[in-house]
C-alpha atoms as a PDB file:
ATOM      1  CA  UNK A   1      64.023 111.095 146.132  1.00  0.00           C
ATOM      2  CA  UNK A   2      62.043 111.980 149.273  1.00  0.00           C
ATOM      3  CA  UNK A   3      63.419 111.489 152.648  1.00  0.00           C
ATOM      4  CA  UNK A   4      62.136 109.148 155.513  1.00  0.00           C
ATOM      5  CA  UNK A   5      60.107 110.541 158.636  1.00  0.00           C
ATOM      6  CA  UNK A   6      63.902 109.326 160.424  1.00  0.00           C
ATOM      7  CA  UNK A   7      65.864 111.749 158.224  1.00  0.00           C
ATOM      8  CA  UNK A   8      63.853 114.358 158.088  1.00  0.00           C
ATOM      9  CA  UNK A   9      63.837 114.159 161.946  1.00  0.00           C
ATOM     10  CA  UNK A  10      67.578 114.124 162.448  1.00  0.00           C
ATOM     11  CA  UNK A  11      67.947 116.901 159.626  1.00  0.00           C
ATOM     12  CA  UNK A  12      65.780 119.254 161.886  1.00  0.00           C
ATOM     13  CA  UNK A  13      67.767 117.871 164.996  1.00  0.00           C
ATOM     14  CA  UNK A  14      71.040 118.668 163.441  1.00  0.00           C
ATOM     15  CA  UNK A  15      69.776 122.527 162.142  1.00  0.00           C
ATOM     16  CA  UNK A  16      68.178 123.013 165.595  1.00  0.00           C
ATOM     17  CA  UNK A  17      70.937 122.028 167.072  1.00  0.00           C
ATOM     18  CA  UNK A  18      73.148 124.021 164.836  1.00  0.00           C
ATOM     19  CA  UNK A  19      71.513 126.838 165.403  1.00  0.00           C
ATOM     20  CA  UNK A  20      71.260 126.246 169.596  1.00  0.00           C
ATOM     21  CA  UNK A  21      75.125 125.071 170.088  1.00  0.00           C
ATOM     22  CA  UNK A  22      76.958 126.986 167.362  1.00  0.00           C
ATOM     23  CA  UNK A  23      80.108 125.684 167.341  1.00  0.00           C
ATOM     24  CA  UNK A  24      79.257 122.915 169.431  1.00  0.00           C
ATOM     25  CA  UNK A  25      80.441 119.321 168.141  1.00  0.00           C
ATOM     26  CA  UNK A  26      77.363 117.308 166.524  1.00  0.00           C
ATOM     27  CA  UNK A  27      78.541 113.968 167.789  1.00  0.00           C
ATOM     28  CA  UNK A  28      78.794 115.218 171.415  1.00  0.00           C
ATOM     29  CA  UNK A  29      75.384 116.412 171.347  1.00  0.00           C
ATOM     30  CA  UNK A  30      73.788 113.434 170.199  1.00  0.00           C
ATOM     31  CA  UNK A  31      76.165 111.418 172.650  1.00  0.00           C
ATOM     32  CA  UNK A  32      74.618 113.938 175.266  1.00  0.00           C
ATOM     33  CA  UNK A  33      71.113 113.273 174.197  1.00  0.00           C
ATOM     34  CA  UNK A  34      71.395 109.406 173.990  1.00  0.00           C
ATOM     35  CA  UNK A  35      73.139 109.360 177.862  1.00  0.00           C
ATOM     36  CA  UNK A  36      70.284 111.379 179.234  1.00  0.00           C
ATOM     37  CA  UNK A  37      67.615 108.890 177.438  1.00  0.00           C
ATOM     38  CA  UNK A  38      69.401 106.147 179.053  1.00  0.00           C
ATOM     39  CA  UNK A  39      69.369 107.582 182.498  1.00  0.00           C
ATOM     40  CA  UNK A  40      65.982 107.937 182.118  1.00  0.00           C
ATOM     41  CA  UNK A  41      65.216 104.647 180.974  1.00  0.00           C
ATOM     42  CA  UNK A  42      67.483 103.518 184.137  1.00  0.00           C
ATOM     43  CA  UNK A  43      65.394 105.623 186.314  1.00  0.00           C
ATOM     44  CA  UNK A  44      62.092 103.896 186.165  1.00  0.00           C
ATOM     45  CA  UNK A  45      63.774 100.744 185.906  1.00  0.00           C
ATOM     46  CA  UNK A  46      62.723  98.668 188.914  1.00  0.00           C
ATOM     47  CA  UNK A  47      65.816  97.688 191.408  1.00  0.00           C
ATOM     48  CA  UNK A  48      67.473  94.383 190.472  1.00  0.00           C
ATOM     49  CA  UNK A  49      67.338  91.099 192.765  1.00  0.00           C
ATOM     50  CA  UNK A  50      70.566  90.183 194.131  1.00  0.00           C
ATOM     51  CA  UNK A  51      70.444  87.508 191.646  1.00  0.00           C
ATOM     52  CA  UNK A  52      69.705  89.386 188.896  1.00  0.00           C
ATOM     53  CA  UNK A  53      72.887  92.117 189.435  1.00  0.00           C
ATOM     54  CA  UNK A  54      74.970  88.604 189.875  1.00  0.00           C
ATOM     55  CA  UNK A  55      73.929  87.569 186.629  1.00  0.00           C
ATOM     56  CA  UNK A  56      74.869  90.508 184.928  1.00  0.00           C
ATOM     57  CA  UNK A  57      77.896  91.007 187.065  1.00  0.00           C
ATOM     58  CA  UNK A  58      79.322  87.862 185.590  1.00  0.00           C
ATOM     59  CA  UNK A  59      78.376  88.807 181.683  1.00  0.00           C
ATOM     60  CA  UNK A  60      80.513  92.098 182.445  1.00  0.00           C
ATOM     61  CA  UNK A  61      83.137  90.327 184.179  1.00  0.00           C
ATOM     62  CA  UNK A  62      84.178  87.779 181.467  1.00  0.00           C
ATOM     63  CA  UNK A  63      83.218  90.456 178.367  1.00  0.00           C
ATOM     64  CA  UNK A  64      86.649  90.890 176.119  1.00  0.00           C
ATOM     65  CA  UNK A  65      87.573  94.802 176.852  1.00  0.00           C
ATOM     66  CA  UNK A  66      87.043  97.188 173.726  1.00  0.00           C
ATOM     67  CA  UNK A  67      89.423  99.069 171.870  1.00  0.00           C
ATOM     68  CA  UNK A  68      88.268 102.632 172.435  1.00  0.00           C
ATOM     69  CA  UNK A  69      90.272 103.554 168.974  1.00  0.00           C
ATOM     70  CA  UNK A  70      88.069 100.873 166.715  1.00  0.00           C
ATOM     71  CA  UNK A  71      85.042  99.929 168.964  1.00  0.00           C
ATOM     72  CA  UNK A  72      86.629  96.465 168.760  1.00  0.00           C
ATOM     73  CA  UNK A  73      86.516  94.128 171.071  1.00  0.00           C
END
């Protein structure tokens, strides 16, 4: 069975990265790699309207807190 363009690009991620960060736990490095994506997403993000940050001010505000131990919420 032949592997998807997806796994064979996150087998090569996980070798290079194995052979970069010996030692160095797999999870944490993706976690690293996703949180700079997302910063730079957020960085050429245009500002919000006051509205706008109200708006999702009030989705956080009422969101049931997760259980960092399950991911539940």
């Amino acid at each position: 069975m032949s592997l998807t363009a997806e796994q064979r690009t996150a087998r090569a991620r996980r070798a290079a990265d194995a052979r970069h960060h010996p030692g160095a736990d797999p999870e944490a490095l993706e976690r690293a790699r996703t949180d700079a994506a997302i910063d730079e997403i957020i960085s050429r993000a245009p500002k919000m309207t006051p509205e706008q940050a109200a708006r999702v001010g009030r989705i956080f505000r009422y969101a049931p807190p997760r259980d960092p131990g399950t991911g539940a919420g």
